[in-house]
Protein backbone atom coordinates (compact mmCIF):
# COMPACT_ATOMS: atom_id res chain seq x y z
CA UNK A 1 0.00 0.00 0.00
CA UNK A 2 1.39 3.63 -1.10
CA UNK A 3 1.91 6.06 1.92
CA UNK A 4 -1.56 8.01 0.80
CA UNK A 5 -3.44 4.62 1.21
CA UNK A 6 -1.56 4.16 4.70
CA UNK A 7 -2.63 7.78 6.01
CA UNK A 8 -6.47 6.96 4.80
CA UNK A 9 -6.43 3.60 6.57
CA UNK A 10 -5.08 5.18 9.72
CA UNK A 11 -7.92 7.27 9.28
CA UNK A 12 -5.76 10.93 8.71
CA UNK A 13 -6.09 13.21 6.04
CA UNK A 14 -3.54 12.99 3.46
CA UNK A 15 -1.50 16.36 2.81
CA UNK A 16 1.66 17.30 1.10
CA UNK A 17 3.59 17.94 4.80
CA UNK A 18 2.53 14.65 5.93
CA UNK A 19 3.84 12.00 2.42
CA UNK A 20 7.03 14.21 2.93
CA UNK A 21 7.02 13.23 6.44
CA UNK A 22 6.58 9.27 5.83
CA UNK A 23 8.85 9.66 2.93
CA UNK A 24 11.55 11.42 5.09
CA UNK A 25 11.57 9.28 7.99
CA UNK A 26 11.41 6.07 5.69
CA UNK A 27 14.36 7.06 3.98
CA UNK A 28 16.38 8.23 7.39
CA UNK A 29 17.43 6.41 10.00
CA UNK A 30 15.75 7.03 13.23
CA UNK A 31 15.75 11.15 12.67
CA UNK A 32 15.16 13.55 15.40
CA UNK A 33 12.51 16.34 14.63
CA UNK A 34 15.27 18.62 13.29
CA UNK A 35 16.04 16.28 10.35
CA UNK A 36 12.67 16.03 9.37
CA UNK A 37 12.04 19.36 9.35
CA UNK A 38 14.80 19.59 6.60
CA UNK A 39 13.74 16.69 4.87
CA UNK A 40 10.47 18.19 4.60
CA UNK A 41 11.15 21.40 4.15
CA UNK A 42 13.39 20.52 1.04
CA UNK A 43 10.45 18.15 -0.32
CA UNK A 44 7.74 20.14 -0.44
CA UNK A 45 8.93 24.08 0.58
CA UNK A 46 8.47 25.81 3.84
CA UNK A 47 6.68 24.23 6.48
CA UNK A 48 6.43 25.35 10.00
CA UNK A 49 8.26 23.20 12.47
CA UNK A 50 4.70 23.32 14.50
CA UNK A 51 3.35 21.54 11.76
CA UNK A 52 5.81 18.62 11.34
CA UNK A 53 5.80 18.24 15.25
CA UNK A 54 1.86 17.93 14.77
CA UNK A 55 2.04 15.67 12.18
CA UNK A 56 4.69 13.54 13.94
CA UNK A 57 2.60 13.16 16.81
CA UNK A 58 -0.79 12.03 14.55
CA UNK A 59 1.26 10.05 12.60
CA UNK A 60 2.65 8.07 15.96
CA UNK A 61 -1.03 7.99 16.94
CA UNK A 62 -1.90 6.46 13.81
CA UNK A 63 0.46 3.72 14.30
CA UNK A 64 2.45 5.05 11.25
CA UNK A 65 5.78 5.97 13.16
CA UNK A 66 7.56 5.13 15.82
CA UNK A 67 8.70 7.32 18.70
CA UNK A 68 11.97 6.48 20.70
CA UNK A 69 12.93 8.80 23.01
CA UNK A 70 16.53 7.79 24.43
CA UNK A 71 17.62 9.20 27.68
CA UNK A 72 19.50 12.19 26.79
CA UNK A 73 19.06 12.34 23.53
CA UNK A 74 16.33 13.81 20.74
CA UNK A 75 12.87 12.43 20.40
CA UNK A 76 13.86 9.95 17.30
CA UNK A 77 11.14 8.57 14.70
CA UNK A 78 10.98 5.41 12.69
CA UNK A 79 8.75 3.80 10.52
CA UNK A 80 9.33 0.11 11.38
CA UNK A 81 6.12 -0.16 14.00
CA UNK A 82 4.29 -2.96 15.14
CA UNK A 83 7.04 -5.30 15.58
CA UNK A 84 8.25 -4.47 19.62
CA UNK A 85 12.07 -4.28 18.37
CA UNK A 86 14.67 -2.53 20.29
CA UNK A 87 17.13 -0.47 19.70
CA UNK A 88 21.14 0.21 20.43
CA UNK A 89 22.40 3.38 21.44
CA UNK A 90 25.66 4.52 21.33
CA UNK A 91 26.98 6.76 23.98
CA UNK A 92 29.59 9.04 22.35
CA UNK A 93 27.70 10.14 18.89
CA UNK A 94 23.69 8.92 20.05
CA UNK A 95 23.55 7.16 16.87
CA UNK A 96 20.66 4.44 16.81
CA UNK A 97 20.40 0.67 16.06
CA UNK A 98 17.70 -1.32 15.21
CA UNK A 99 17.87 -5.05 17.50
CA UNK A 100 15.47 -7.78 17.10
CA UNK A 101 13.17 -8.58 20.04
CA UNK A 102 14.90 -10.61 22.79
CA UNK A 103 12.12 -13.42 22.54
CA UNK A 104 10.40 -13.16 19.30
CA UNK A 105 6.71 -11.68 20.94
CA UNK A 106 5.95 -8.81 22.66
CA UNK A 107 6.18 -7.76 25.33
CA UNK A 108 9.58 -9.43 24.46
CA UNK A 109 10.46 -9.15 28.38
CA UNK A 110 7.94 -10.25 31.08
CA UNK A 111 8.64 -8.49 34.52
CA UNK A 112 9.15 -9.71 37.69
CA UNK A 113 5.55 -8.50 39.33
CA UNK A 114 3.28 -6.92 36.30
CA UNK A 115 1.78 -4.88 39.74
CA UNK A 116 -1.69 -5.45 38.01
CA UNK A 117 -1.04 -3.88 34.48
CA UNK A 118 -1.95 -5.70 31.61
CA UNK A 119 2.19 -5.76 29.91
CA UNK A 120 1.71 -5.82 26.22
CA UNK A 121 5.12 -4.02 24.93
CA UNK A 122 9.03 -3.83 26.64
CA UNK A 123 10.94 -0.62 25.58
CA UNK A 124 14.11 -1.54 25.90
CA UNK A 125 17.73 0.20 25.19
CA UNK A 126 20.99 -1.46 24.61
CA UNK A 127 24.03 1.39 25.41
CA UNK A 128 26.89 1.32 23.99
CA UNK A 129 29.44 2.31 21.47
CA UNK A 130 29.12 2.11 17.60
CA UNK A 131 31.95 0.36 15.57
CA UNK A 132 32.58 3.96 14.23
CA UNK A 133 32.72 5.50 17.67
CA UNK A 134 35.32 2.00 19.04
CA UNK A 135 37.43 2.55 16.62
CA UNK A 136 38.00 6.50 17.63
CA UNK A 137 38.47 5.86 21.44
CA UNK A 138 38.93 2.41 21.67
CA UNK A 139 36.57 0.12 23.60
CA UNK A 140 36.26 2.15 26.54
CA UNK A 141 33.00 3.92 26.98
CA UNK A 142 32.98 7.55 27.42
CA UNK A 143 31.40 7.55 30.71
CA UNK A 144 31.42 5.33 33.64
CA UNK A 145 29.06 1.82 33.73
CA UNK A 146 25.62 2.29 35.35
CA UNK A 147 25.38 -0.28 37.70
């Protein structure tokens, strides 16, 4: 299904900002707001950041992106939903890495006491550093271990 017939099924208009959107992130890898905006910006002419943060959030609503929101870093969006996959992060440049689901199924991860909540997706963050980053400073990572 084309990206108009993806925003009618998710039952959102389809506008110029918002293909450029899906067409942006899908050809990124896991872009912060920033990026988009460019991406955007350069596919269809000026748009106001307001707008693409909008259209971000309706599109996440609509189960058409992904949000990841690493500690420390920029909000990040992806288009590969629906699956409960992970991702790496690495320390030193915040760069982002799809991983697999630890099990196969969500919620991937089952906790020790669910505390009455009904568990059906584990967000989970590998940390790290990136081959690119190791091979700058060595194997060491930039900050201390969290215990």
């Amino acid at each position: 299904m084309d990206d108009a017939g993806r925003l009618r099924q998710a039952g959102l208009r389809v506008t110029a900002a918002r293909l450029a959107i899906l067409q942006t992130v899908s050809g990124g890898d896991h872009l912060d707001v920033e990026a988009i905006h460019r991406g955007v910006c350069d596919r269809v002419g000026q748009v106001s950041l307001q707008a693409v943060y909008d259209s971000l959030n309706a599109l996440h609503c609509g189960g058409l992106l992904r949000r990841i929101e690493p500690a420390g870093s920029p909000t990040r969006y992806e288009t590969r939903v629906g699956d409960n996959h992970h991702h790496l992060v690495c320390r030193n440049c915040g760069r982002v890495a799809d991983v697999d689901c630890a099990v196969g199924h969500a919620p991937c991860l089952e906790p020790a006491s669910n505390a009455g909540y009904l568990v059906d997706e584990a967000d989970v963050i590998y940390w790290g550093l990136c081959p690119a980053c190791r091979t700058e400073t060595g194997s060491a990572p930039p900050c201390p271990s969290r215990d």
